[in-house]
Protein backbone atom coordinates (compact mmCIF):
# COMPACT_ATOMS: atom_id res chain seq x y z
CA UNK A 1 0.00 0.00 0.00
CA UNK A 2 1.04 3.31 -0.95
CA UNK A 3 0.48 6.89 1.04
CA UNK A 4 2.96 8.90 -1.23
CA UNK A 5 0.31 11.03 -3.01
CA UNK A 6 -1.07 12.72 0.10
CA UNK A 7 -0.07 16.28 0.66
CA UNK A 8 -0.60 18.73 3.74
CA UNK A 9 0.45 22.27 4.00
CA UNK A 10 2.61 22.31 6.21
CA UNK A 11 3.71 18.90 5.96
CA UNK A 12 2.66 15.34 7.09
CA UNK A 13 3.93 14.48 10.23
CA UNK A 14 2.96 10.65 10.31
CA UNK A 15 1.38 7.54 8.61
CA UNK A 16 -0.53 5.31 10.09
CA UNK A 17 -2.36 2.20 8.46
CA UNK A 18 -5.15 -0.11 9.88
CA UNK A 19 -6.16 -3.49 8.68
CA UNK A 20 -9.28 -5.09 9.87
CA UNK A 21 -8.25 -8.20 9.40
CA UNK A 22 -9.85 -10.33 12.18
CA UNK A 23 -8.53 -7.85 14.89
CA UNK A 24 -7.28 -5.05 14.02
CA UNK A 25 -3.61 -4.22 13.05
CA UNK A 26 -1.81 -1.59 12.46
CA UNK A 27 1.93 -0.11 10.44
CA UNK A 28 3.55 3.11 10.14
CA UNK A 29 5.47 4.61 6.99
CA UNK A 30 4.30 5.78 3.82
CA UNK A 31 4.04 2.48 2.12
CA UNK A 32 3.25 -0.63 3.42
CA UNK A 33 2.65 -4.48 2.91
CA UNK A 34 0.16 -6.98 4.77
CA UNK A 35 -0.48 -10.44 4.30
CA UNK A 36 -4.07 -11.07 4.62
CA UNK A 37 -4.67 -14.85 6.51
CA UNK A 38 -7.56 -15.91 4.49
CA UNK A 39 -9.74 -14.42 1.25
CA UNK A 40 -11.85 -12.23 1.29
CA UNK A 41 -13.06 -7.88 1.40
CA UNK A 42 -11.07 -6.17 3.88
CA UNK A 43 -11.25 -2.71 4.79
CA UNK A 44 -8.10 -0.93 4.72
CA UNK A 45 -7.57 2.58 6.40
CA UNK A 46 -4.95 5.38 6.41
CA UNK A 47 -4.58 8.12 8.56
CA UNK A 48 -2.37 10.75 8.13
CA UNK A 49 -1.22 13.62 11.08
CA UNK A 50 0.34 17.12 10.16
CA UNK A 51 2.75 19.18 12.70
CA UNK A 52 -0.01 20.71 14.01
CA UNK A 53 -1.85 17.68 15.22
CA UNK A 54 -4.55 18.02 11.99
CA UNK A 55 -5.68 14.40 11.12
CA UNK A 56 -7.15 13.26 8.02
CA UNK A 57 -7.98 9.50 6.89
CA UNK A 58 -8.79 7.64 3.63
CA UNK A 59 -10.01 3.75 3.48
CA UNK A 60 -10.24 1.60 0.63
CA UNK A 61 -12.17 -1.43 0.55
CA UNK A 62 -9.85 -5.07 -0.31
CA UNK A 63 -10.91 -8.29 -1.92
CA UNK A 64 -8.61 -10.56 -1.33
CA UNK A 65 -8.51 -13.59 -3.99
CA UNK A 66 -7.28 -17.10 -2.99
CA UNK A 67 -4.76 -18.47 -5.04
CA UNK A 68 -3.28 -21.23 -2.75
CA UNK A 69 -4.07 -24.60 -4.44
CA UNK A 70 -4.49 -27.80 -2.27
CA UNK A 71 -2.17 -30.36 -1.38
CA UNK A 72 -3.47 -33.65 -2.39
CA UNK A 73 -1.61 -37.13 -1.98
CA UNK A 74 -3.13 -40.42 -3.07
CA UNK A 75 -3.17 -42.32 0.09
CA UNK A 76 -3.86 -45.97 -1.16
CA UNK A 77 -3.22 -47.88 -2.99
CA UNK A 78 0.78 -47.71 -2.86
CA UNK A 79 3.09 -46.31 -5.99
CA UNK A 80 3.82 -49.91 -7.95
CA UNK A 81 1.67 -51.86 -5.69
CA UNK A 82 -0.72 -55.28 -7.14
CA UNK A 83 -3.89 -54.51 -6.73
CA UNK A 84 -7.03 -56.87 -7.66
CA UNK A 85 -9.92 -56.11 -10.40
CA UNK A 86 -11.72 -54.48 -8.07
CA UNK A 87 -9.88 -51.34 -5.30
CA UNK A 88 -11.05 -48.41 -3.29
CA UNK A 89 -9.12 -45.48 -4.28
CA UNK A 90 -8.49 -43.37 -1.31
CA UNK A 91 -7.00 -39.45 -1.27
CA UNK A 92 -5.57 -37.00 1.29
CA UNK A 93 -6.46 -33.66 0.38
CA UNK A 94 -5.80 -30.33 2.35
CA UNK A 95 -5.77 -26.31 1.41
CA UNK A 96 -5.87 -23.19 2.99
CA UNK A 97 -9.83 -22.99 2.87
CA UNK A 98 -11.19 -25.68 2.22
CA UNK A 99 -11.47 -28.34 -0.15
CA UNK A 100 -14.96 -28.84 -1.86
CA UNK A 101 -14.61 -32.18 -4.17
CA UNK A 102 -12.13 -34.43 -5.51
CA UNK A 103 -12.34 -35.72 -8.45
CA UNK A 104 -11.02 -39.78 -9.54
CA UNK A 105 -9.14 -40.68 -12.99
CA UNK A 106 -8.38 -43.97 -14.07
CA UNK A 107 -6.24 -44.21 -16.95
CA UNK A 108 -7.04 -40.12 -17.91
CA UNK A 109 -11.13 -40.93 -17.83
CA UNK A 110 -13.09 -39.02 -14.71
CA UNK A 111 -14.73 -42.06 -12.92
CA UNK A 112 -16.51 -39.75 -9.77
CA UNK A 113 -15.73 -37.05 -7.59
CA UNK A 114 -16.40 -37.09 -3.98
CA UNK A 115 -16.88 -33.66 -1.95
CA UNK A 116 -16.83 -34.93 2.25
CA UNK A 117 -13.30 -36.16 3.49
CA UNK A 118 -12.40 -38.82 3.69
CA UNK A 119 -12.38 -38.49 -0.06
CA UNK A 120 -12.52 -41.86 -2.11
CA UNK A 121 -13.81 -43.75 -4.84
CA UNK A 122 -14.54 -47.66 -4.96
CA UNK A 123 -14.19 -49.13 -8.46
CA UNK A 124 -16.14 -52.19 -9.06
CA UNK A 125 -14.91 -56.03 -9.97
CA UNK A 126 -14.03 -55.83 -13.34
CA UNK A 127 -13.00 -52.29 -13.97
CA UNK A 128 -9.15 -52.76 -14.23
CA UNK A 129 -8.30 -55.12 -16.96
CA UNK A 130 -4.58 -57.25 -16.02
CA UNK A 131 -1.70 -55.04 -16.92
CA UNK A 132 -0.42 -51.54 -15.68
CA UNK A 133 -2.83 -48.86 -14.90
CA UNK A 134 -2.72 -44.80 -14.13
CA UNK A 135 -4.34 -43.58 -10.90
CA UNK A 136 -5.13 -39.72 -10.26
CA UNK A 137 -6.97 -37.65 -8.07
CA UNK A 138 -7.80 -33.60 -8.30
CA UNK A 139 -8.43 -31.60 -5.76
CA UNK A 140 -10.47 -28.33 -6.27
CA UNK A 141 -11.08 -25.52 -3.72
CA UNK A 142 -14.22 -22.57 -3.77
CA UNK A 143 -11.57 -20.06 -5.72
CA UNK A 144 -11.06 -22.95 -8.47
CA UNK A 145 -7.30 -23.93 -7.46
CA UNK A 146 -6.68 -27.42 -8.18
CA UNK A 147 -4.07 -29.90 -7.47
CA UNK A 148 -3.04 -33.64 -8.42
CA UNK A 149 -1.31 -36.54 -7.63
CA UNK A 150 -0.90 -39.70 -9.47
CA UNK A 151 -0.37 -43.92 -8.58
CA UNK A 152 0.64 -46.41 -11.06
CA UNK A 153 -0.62 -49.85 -10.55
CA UNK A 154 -0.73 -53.69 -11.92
CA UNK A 155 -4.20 -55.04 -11.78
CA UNK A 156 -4.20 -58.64 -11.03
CA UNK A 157 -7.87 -59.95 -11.70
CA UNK A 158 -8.43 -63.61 -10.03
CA UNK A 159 -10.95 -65.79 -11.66
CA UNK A 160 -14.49 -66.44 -9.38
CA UNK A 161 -13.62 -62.75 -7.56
CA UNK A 162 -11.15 -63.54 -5.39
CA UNK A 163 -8.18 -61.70 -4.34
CA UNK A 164 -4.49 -62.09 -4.16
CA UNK A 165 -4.84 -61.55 -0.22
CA UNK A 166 -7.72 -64.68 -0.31
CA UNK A 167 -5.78 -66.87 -2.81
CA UNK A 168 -3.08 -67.06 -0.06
CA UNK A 169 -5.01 -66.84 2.68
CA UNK A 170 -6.74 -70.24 0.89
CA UNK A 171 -3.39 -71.36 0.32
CA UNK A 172 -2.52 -71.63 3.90
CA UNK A 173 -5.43 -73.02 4.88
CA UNK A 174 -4.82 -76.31 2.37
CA UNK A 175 -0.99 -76.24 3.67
CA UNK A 176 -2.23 -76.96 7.32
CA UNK A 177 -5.22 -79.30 6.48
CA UNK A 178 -2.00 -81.47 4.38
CA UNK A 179 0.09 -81.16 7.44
CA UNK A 180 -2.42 -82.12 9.94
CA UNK A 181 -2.95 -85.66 7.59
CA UNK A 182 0.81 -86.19 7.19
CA UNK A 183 0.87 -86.61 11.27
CA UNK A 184 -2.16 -88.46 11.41
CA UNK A 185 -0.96 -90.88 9.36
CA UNK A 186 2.17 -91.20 10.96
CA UNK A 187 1.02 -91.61 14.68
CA UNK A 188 -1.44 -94.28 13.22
CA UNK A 189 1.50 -95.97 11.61
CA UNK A 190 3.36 -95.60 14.68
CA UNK A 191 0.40 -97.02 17.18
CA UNK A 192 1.11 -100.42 18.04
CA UNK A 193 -1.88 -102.87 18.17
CA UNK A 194 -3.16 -104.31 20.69
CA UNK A 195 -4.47 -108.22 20.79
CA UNK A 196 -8.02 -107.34 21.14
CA UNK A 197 -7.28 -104.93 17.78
CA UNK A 198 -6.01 -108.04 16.07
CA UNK A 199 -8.49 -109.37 13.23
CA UNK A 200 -10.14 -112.54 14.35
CA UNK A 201 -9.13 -116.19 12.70
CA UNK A 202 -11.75 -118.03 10.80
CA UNK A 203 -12.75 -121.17 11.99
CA UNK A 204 -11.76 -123.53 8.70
CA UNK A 205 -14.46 -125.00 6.97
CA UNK A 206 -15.30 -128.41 6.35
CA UNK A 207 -16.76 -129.53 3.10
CA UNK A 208 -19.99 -132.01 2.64
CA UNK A 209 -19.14 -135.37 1.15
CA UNK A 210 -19.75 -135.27 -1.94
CA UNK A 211 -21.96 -137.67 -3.93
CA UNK A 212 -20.71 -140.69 -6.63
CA UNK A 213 -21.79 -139.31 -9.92
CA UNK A 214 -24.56 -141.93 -11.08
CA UNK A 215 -23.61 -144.54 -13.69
CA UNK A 216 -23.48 -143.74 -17.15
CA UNK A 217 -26.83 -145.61 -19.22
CA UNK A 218 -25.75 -147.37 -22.08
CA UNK A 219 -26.60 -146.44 -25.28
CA UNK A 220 -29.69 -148.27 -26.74
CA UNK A 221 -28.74 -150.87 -29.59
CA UNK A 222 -28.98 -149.92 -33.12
CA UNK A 223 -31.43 -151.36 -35.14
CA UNK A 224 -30.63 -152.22 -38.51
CA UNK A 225 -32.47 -150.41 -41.06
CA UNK A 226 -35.13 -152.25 -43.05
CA UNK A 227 -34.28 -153.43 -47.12
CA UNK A 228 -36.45 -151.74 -49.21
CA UNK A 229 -38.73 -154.29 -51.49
CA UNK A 230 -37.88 -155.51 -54.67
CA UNK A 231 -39.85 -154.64 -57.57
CA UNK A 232 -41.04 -157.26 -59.56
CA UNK A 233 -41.22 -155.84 -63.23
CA UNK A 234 -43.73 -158.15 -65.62
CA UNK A 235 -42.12 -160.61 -68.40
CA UNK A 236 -42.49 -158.75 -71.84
CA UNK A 237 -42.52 -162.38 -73.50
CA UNK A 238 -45.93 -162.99 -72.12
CA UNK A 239 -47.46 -159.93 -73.53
């Protein structure tokens, strides 16, 4: 702020400046230089004394703009990290004011925006393909100041919905149901048996006599088969 133009005629003795900024403050000296703590119309005064003790005063209204952006981190998931078909992207986002939405990017397309803290976005099964994949959040504030951040990750989609965290948790599990067998088996091996555990003996068994086979019948005589009769043809001497 600047005083310089004002005159008196005999000669200005002092310069005094008042900010209402909150509470009020106040400098000396014909220029001088405030920092307001937040945006917005201020009222700045100036009042001037001569040698004489004559006092006169000017104000000047001040808007002041914001032009802080945010800070905004992406807080999960991790830079690099293997993430399944499904993730919640979650941000950390701060500024001067306030922040009034974030808004999510997967691979440079605008998926939501969220405006309450904690700010994040849920994508559903499905929407990262396998392969690498570009994560970024915006913050905005009321004066339009913006900020980013960005997380590159692997997708890793597992087939019936299940995630790299389940697979191994399902993994265990099998390991200690094969371990638990393997020393079941061996303390039954190792048991010894007792006489009452031994199989009992089969009393042997004793076949029925059994019967002559019947004499064979012989076979019935052959008969010898009948001559057939002679034919008597007639003399052809007695015709």
């Amino acid at each position: 702020f600047d005083g310089s133009r004002s005159t008196d005629n005999v000669g200005i003795a002092s310069y005094t400046w008042t900010f209402m900024d909150g509470t009020m403050q106040t400098l000396s000296g014909i220029t001088a230089s405030y920092v307001f703590a937040t945006p917005g119309t201020y009222v700045v005064t100036l009042t001037l004394r001569d040698a004489d003790g004559n006092v006169g005063t000017d104000s000047l209204a001040v808007t002041v703009r914001d032009v802080t952006p945010p800070s905004i981190t992406v807080a999960s998931p991790s830079e690099g990290a293997s993430v399944p078909g499904s993730v919640v992207i979650v941000a950390s986002a701060t500024d001067n004011t306030a922040v009034v939405r974030v808004e999510f990017f997967v691979d440079g397309v605008s998926v939501g925006n969220d405006t309450t803290a904690p700010f994040q976005w849920p994508l559903a099964a499905g929407s990262l393909k396998d392969g690498n994949h570009t994560l970024m959040v915006v913050a905005y504030d009321a004066a339009g100041n913006s900020a980013s951040s960005v997380r590159r990750v692997t997708a890793v989609n597992v087939p019936g919905g299940l995630g790299p965290f389940a697979v191994g948790g399902l993994i265990v599990i099998l390991a200690v149901i094969a371990a638990i067998g393997v020393l079941l088996i061996v303390i039954l091996r190792r048991k010894p048996r007792r006489p009452s555990d031994a199989p009992p003996v089969a009393a042997p068994t004793i076949a029925p006599p059994s019967e002559p086979a019947p004499a064979s019948t012989p076979p019935a005589p052959i008969s010898p088969e009948p001559e057939p009769p002679l034919e008597v043809f007639p003399d052809i001497d007695n015709l």
